[in-house]
Every structure is written in C-alpha cells, then in structure tokens.
N, C-alpha and C. Protein backbone atom coordinates (compact mmCIF):
# COMPACT_ATOMS: atom_id res chain seq x y z
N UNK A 1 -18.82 -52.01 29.33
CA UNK A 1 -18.88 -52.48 27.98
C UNK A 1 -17.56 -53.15 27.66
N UNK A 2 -17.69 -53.92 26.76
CA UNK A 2 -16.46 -54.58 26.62
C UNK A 2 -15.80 -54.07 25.75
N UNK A 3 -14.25 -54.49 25.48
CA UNK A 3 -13.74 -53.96 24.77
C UNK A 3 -14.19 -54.41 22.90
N UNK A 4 -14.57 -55.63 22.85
CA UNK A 4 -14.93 -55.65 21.44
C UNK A 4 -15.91 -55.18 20.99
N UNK A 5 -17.07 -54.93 21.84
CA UNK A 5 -18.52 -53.92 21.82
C UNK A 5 -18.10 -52.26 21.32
N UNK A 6 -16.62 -51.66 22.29
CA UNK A 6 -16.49 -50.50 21.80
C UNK A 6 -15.67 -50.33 20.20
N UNK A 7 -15.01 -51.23 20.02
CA UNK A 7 -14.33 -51.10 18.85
C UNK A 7 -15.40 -51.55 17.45
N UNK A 8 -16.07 -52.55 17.73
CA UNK A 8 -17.53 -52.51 17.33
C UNK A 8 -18.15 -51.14 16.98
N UNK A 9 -18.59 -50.64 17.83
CA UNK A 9 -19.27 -49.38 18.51
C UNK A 9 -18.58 -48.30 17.37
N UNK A 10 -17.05 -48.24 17.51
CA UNK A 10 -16.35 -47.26 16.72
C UNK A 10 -16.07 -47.56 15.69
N UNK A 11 -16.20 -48.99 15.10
CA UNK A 11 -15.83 -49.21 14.02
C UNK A 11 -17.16 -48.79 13.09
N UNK A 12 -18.17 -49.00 14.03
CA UNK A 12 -19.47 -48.09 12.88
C UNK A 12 -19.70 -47.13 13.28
N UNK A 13 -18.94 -46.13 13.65
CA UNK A 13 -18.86 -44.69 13.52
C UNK A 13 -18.09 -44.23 12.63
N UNK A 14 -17.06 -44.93 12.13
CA UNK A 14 -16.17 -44.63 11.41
C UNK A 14 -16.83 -45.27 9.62
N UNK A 15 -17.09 -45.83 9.85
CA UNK A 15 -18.31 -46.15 8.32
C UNK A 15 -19.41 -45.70 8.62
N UNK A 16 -19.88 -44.73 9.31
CA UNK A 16 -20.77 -43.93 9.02
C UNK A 16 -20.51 -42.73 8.19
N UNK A 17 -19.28 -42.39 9.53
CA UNK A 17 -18.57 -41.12 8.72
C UNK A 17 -18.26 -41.15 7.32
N UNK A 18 -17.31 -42.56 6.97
CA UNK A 18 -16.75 -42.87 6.04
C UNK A 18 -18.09 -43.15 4.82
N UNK A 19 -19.38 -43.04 5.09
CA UNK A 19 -20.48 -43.67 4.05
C UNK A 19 -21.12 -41.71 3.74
N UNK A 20 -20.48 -40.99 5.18
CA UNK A 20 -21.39 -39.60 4.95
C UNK A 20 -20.58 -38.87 4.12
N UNK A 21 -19.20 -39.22 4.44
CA UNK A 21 -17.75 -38.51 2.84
C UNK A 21 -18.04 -38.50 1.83
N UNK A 22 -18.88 -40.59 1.51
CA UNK A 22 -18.59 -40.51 0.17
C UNK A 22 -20.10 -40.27 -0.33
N UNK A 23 -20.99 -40.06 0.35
CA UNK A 23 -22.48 -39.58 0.16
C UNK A 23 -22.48 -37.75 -0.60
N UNK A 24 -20.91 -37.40 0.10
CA UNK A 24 -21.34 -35.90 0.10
C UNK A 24 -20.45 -35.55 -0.89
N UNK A 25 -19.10 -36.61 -1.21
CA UNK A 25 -18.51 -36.51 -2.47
C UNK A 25 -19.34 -37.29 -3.52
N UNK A 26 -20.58 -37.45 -3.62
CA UNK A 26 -20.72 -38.11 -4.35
C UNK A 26 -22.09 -37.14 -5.12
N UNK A 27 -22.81 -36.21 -3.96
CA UNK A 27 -23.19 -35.58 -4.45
C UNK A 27 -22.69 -34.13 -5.29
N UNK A 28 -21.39 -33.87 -5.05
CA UNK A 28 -20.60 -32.96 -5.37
C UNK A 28 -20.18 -33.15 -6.82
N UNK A 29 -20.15 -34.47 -6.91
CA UNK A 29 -19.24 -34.63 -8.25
C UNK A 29 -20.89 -34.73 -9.32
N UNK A 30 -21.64 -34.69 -8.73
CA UNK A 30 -23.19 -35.08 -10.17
C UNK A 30 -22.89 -34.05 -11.23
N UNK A 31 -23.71 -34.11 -12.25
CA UNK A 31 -23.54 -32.96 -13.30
C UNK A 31 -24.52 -32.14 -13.01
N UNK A 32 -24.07 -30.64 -13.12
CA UNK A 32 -24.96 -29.88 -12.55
C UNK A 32 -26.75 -29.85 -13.65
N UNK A 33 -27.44 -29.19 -12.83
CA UNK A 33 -28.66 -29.20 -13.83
C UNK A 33 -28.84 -28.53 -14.72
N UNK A 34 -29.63 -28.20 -15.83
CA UNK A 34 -29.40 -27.46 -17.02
C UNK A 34 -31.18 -27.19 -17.56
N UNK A 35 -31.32 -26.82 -17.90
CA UNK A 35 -32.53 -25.64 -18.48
C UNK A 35 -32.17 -25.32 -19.87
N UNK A 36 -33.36 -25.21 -20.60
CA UNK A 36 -32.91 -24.70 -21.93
C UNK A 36 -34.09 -23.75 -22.47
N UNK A 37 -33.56 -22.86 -23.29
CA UNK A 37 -35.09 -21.90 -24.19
C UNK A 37 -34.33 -21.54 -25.60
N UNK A 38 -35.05 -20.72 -26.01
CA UNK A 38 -34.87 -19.82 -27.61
C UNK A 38 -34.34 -18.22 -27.20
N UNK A 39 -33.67 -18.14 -28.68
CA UNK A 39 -32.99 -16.28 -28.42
C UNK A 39 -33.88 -16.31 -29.75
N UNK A 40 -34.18 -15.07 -29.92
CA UNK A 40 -34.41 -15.15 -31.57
C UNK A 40 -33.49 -13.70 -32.68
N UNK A 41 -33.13 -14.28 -32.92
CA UNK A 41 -32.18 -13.23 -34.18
C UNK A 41 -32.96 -13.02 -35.37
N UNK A 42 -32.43 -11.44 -35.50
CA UNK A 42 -32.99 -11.20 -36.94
C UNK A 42 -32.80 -10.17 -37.53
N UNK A 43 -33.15 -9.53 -38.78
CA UNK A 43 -32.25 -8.27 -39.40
C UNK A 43 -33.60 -8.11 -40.39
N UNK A 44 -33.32 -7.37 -40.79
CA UNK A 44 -34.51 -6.59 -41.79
C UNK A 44 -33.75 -5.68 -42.86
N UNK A 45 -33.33 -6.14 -44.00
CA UNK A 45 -32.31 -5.33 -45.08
C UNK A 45 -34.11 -4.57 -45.72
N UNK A 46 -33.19 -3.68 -46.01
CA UNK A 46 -33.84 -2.34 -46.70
C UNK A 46 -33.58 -2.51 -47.91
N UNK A 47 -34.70 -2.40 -49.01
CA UNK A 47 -34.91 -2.54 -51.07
C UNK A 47 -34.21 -0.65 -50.54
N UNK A 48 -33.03 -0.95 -51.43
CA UNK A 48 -31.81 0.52 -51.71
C UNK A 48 -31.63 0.86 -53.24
N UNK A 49 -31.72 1.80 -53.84
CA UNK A 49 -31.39 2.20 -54.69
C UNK A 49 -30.20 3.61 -55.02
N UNK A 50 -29.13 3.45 -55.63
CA UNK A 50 -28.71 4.64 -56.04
C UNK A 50 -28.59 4.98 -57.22
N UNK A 51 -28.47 6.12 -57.63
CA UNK A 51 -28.09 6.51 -59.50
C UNK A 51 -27.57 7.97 -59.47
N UNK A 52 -26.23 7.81 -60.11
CA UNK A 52 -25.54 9.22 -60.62
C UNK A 52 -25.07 9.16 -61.58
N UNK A 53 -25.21 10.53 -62.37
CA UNK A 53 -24.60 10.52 -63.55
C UNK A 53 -23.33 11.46 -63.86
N UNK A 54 -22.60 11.31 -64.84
CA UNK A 54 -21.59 11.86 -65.58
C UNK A 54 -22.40 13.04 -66.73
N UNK A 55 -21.43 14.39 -66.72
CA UNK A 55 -22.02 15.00 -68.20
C UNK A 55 -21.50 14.12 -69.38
N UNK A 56 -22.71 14.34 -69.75
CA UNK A 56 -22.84 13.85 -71.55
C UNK A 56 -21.99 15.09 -72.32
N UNK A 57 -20.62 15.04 -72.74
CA UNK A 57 -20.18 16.38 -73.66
C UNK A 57 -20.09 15.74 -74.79
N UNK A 58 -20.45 16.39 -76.13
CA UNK A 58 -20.52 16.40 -77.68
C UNK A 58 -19.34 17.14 -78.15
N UNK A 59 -18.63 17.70 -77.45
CA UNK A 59 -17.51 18.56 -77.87
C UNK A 59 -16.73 20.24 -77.19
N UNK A 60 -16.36 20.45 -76.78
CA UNK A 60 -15.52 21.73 -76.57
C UNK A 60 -15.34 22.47 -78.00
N UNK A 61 -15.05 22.18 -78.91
CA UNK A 61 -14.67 22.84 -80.19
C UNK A 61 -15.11 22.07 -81.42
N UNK A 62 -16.40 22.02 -81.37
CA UNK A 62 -17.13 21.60 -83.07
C UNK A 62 -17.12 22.74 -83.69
N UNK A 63 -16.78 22.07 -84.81
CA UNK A 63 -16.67 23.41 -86.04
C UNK A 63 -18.15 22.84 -87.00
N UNK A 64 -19.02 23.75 -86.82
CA UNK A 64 -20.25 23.62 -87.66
C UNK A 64 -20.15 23.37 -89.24
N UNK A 65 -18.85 23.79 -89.94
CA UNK A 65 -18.84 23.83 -90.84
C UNK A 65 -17.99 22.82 -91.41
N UNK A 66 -17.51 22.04 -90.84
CA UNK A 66 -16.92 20.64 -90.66
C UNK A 66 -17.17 19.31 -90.52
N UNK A 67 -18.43 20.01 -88.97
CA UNK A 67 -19.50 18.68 -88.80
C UNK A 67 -20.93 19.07 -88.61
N UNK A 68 -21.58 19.43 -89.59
CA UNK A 68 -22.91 19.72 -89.86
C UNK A 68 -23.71 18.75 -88.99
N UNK A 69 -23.41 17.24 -89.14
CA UNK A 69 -24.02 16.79 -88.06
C UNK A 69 -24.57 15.30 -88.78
N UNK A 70 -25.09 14.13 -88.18
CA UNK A 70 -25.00 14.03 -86.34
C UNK A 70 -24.09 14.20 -86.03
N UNK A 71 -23.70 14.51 -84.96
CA UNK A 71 -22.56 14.18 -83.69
C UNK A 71 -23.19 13.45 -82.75
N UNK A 72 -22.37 12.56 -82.32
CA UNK A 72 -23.14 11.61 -81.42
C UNK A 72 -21.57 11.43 -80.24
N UNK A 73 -22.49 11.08 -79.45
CA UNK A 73 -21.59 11.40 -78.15
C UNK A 73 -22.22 10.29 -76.85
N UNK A 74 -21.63 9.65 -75.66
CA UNK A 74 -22.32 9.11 -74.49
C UNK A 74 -21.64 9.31 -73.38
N UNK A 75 -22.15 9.14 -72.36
CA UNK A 75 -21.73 8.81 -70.78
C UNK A 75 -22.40 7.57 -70.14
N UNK A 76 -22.18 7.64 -69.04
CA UNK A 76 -22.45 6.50 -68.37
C UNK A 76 -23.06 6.80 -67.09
N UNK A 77 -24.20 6.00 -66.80
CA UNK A 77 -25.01 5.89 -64.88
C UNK A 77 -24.39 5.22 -64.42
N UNK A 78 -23.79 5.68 -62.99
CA UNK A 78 -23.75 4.42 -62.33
C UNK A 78 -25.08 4.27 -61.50
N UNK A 79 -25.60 3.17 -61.29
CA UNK A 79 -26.95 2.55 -60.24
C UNK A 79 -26.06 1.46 -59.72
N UNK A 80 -26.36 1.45 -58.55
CA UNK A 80 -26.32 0.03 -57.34
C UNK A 80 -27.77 0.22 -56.62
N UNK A 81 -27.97 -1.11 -56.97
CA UNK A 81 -29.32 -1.49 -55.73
C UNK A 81 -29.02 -2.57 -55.48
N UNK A 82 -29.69 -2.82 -54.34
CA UNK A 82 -29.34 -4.31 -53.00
C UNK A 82 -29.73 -5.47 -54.23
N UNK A 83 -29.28 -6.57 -54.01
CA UNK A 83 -29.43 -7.82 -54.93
C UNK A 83 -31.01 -8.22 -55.34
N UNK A 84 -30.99 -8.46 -56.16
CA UNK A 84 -32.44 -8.82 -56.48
C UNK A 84 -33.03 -7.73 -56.90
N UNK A 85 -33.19 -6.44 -56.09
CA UNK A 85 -34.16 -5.41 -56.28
C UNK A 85 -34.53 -4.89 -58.08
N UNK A 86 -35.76 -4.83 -58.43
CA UNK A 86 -35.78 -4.46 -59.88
C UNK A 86 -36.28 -3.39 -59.61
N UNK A 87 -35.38 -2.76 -61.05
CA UNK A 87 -35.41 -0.87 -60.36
C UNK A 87 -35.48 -0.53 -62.31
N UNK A 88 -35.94 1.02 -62.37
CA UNK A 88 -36.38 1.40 -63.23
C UNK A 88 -35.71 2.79 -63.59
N UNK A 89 -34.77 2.82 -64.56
CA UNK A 89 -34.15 4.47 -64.85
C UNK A 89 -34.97 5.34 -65.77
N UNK A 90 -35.04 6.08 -65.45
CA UNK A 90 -35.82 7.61 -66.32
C UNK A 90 -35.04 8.76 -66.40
N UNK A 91 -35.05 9.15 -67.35
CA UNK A 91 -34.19 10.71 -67.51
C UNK A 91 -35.71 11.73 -68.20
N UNK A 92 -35.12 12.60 -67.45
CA UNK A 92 -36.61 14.01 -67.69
C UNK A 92 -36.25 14.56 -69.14
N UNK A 93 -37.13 15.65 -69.69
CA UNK A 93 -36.96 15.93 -71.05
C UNK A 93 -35.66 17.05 -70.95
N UNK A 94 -35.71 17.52 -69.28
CA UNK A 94 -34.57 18.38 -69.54
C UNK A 94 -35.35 20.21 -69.34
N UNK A 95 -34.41 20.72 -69.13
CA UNK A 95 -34.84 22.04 -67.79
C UNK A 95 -35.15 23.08 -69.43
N UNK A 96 -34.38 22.96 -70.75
CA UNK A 96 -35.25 23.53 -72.11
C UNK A 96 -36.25 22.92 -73.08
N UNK A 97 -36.45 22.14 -72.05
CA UNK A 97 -37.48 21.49 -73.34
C UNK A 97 -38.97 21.85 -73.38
N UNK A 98 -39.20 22.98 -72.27
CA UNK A 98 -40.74 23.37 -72.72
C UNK A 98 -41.92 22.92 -71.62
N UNK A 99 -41.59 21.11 -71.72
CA UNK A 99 -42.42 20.76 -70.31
C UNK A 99 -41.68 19.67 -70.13
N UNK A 100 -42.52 18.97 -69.26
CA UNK A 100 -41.93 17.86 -68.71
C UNK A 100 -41.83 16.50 -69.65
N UNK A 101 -42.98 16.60 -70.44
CA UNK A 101 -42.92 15.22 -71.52
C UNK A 101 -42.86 15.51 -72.79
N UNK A 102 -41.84 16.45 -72.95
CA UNK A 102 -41.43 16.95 -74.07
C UNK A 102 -40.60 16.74 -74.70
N UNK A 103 -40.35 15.15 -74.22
CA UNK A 103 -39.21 14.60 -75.32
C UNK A 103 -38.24 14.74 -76.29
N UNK A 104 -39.46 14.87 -77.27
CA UNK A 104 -39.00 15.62 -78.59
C UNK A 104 -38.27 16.51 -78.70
N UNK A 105 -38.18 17.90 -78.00
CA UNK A 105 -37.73 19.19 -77.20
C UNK A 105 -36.81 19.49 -76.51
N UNK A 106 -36.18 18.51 -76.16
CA UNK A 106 -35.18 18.47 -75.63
C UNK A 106 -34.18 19.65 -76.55
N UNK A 107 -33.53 20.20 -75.74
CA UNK A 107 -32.69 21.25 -76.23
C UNK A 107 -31.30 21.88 -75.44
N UNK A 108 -30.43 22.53 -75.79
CA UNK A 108 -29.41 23.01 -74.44
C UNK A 108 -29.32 24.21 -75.32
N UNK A 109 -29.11 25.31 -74.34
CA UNK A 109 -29.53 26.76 -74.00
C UNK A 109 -28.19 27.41 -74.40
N UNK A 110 -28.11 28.50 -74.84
CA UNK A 110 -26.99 29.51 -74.76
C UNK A 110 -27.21 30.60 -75.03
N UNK A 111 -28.18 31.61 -73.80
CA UNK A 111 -28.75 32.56 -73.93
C UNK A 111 -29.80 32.20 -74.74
N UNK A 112 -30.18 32.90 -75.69
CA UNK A 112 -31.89 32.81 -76.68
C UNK A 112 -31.65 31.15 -76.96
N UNK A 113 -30.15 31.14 -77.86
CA UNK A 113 -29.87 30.36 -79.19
C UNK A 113 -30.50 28.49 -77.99
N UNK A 114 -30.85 28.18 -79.11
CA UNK A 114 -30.82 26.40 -78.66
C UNK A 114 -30.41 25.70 -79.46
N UNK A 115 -29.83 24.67 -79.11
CA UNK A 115 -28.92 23.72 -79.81
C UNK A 115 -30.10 22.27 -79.40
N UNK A 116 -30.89 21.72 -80.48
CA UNK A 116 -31.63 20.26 -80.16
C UNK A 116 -30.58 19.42 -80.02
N UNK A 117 -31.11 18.04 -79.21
CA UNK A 117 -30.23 17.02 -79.11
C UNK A 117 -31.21 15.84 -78.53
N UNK A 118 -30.72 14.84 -78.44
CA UNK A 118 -31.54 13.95 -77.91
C UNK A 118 -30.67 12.72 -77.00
N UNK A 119 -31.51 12.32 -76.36
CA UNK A 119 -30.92 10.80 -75.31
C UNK A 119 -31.33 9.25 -75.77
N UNK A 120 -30.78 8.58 -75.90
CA UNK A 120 -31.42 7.11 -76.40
C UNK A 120 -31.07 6.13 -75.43
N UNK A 121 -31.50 4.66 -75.76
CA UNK A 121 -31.12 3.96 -74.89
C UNK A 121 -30.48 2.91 -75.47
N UNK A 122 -30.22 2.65 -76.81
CA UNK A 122 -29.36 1.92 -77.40
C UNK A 122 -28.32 2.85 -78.59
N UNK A 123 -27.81 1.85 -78.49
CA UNK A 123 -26.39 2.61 -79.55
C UNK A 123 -26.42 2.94 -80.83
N UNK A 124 -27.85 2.41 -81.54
CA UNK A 124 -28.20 2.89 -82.92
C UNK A 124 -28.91 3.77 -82.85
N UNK A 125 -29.36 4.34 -81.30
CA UNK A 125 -29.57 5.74 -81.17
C UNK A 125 -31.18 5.78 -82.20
N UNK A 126 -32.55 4.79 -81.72
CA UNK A 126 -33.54 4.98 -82.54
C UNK A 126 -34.64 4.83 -80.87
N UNK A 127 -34.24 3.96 -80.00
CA UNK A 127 -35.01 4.40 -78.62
C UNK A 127 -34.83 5.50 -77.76
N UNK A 128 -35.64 6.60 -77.91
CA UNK A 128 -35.62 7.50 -76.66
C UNK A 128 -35.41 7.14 -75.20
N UNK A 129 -34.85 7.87 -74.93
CA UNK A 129 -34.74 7.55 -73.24
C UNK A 129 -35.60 8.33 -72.74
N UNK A 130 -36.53 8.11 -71.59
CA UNK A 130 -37.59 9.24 -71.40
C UNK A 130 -37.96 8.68 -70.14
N UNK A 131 -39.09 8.99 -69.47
CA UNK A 131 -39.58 8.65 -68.32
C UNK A 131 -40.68 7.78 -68.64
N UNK A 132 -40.51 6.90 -69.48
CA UNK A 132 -41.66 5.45 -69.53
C UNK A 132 -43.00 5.77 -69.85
N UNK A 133 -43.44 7.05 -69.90
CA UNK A 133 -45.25 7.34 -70.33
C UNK A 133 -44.93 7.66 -71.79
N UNK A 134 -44.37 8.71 -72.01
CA UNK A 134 -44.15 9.06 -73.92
C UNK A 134 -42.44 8.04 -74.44
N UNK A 135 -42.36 7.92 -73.58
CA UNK A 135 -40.66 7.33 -74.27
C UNK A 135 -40.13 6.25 -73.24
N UNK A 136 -39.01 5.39 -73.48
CA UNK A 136 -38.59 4.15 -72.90
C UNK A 136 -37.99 4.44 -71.75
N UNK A 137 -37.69 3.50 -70.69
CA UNK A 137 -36.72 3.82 -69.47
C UNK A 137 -36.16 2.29 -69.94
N UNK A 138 -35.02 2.66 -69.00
CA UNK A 138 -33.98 1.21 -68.61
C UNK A 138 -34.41 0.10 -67.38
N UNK A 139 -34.68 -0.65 -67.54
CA UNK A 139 -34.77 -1.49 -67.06
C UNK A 139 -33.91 -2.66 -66.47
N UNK A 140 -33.98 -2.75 -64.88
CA UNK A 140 -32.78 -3.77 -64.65
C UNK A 140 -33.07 -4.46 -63.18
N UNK A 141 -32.12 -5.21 -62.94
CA UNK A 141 -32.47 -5.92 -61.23
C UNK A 141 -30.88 -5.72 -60.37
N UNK A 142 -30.99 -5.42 -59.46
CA UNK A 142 -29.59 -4.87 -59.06
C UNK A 142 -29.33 -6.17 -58.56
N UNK A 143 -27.81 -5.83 -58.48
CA UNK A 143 -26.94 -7.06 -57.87
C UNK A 143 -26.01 -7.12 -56.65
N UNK A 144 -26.19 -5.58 -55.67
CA UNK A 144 -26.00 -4.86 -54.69
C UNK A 144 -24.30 -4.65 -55.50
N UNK A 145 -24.03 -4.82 -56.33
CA UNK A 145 -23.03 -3.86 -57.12
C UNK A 145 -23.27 -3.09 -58.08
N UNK A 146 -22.35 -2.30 -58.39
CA UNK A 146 -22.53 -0.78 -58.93
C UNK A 146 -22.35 -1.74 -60.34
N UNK A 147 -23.81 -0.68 -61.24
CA UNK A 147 -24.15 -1.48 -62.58
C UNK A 147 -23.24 -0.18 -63.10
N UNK A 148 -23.37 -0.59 -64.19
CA UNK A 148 -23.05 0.78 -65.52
C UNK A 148 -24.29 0.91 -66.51
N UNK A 149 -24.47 2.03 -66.85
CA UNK A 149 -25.63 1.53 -67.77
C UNK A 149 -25.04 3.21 -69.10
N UNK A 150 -25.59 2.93 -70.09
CA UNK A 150 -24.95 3.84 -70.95
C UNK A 150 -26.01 5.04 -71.35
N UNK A 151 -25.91 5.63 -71.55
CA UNK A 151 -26.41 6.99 -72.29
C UNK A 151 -26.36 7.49 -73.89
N UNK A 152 -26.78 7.43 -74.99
CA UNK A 152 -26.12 7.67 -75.70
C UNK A 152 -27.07 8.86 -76.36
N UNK A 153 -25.58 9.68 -76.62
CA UNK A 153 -26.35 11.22 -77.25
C UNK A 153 -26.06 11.57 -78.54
N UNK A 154 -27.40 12.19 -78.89
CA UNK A 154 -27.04 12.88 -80.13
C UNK A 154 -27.80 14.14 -80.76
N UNK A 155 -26.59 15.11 -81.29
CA UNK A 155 -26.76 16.40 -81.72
C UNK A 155 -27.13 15.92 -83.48
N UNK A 156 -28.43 16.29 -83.79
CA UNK A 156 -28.95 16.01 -85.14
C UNK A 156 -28.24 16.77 -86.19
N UNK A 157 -28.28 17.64 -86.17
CA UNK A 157 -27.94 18.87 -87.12
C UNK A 157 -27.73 20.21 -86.27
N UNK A 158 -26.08 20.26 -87.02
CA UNK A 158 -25.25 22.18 -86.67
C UNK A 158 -25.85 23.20 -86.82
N UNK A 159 -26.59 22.58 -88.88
CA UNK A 159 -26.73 23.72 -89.70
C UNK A 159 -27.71 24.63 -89.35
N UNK A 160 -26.88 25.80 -89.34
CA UNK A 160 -27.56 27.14 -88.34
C UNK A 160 -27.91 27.90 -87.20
N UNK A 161 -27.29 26.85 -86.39
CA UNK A 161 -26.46 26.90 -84.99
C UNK A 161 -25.56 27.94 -84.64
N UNK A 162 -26.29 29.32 -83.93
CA UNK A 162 -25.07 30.31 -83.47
C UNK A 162 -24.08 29.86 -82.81
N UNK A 163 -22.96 30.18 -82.91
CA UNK A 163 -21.79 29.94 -81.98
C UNK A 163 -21.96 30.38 -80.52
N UNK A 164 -21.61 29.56 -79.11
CA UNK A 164 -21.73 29.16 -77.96
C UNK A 164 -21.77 28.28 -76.86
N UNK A 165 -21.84 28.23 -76.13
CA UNK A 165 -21.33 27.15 -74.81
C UNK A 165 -23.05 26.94 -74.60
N UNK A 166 -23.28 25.79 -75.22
CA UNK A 166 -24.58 25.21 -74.95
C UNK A 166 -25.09 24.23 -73.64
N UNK A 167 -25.78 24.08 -73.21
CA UNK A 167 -25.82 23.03 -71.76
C UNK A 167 -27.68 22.87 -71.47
N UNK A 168 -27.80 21.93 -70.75
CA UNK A 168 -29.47 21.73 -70.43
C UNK A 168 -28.92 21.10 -68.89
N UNK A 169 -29.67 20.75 -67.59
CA UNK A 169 -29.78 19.91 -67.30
C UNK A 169 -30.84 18.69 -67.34
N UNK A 170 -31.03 17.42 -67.74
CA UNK A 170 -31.63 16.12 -67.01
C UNK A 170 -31.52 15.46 -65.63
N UNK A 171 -32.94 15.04 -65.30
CA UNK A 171 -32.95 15.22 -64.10
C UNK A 171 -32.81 13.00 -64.19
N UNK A 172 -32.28 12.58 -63.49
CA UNK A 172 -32.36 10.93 -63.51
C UNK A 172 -32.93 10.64 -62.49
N UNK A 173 -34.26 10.01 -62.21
CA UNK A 173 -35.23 9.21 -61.70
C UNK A 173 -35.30 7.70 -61.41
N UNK A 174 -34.72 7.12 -60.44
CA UNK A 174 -34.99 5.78 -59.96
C UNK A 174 -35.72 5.46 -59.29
N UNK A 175 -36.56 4.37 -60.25
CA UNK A 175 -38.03 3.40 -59.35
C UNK A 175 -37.26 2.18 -59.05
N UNK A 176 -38.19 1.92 -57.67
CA UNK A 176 -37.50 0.56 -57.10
C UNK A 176 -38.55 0.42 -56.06
C-alpha cells in the first residue's frame, strides 16, 4: 500500500474516532428527560366552639336596709369559634330554680333562705337570658377570636331577705 493510501486510511480513522467523541459528547450534554403528574394537598378545619364564664357577684356586703333594691350587677363570656361559624349562647335557669325552664325562678340558695335574681341580655335589663324555648339566647358568628359577650344581673328586691352568703350555679350552653 502506498504511503498516501495509509495516511488516507488513518486519516479516516481518526475522524471516525474524532465524529464517535463528538457523537458521544453530544449525547451527554442533551437535557435529560422529564415526566410530570399531580400531589394533591389538603386540610379539613373543624366548626370549634368555646365558652367560659366569670361569677356574676352583686356584692360581698349589701346592707338590705340601705339597698332594698334593684341591685344590678354583670360579668362577662368569653366564646371563640373558628371564623365564620354561627354559634348560639344559652344560660340554664340555674341549679334553684325548680326545673329546667324555670326562668322566672331563678334563685341563689343559703341554706332554706333564697335570694331571686335574674340574667338578661341587654343592659336595660328587660330581655331574659334563657335557653331560646321560654326566653332569649345570644346570638353571634365567631371570628376565630375570643368574643366578649356581657351578662347582666339583677337582684329585684332585699326586702325580707335573711342575712347570708347566697350563690346558684348556671350552666352556659353553646350551639354551633
């Protein structure tokens, strides 16, 4: 063979090689392949309600003969429910009042003696607060912050009221 046949010969071996480098750098450098799908996320919040109350006190030391009466007195609920949620407060007639929708009856105990009193839901003290069948409840929509809502009490009349440490409990009921 001659000599320009082999350099020939090698010169396309060497652009073979040189065509299989850049064949194999060329597949190296592609962008790799890619696939795609869905995740799915999700949460489920819970309709929450809470409600506690403060004692309602009218006094440590009323003098009957001073303040025959009304005495009027309040506290405060706190309720939080999750945003939006519309929720419904009730207060019971109270553990002396006889029965359960005994409104009217409401009373606090000191041994025999009872002392009447009552719960309202506004400040001129003419709506009962009650559990919504004989008397009104509060009504509201939470805002997942702690509401305030008021209580307001009142002792009608002293006159003839033995002397003593009077008390009932109410029980507070939230619909939601």
């Amino acid at each position: 063979m001659s000599s320009s046949v082999r350099i020939h010969a090698q010169s396309i071996r060497a652009s073979l090689a040189a065509l299989a480098l850049m064949a194999t750098a060329s597949i190296t450098a592609a962008a790799p392949a890619t696939s795609s799908g869905t995740l799915e996320i999700g949460a489920t919040i819970l309709v929450a309600c809470n409600v506690s109350g403060s004692t309602l006190n009218f006094g440590t030391a009323i003098d009957p003969l001073q303040t025959p009466g009304p005495v009027d007195a309040l506290t405060s609920l706190a309720v939080t429910c999750t945003r939006t949620t519309p929720y419904s407060v009730a207060l019971s007639a109270g553990a002396n009042a006889g029965n359960a929708s005994a409104f009217g009856n409401r009373a606090m105990k000191s041994g025999a003696n009872s002392l009447p009193y009552q719960l309202y839901l506004d400040a001129g003290r003419t709506q009962v607060w009650g559990d919504g069948n004989s008397s009104g409840v509060f009504t509201g929509t939470g805002t997942g912050s702690q509401q305030m809502l008021t209580v307001y009490g009142r002792l009608p009349s002293l006159n003839g009221i033995p002397p003593g440490n009077y008390s009932d409990t109410v029980t507070l009921t939230i619909t939601y």
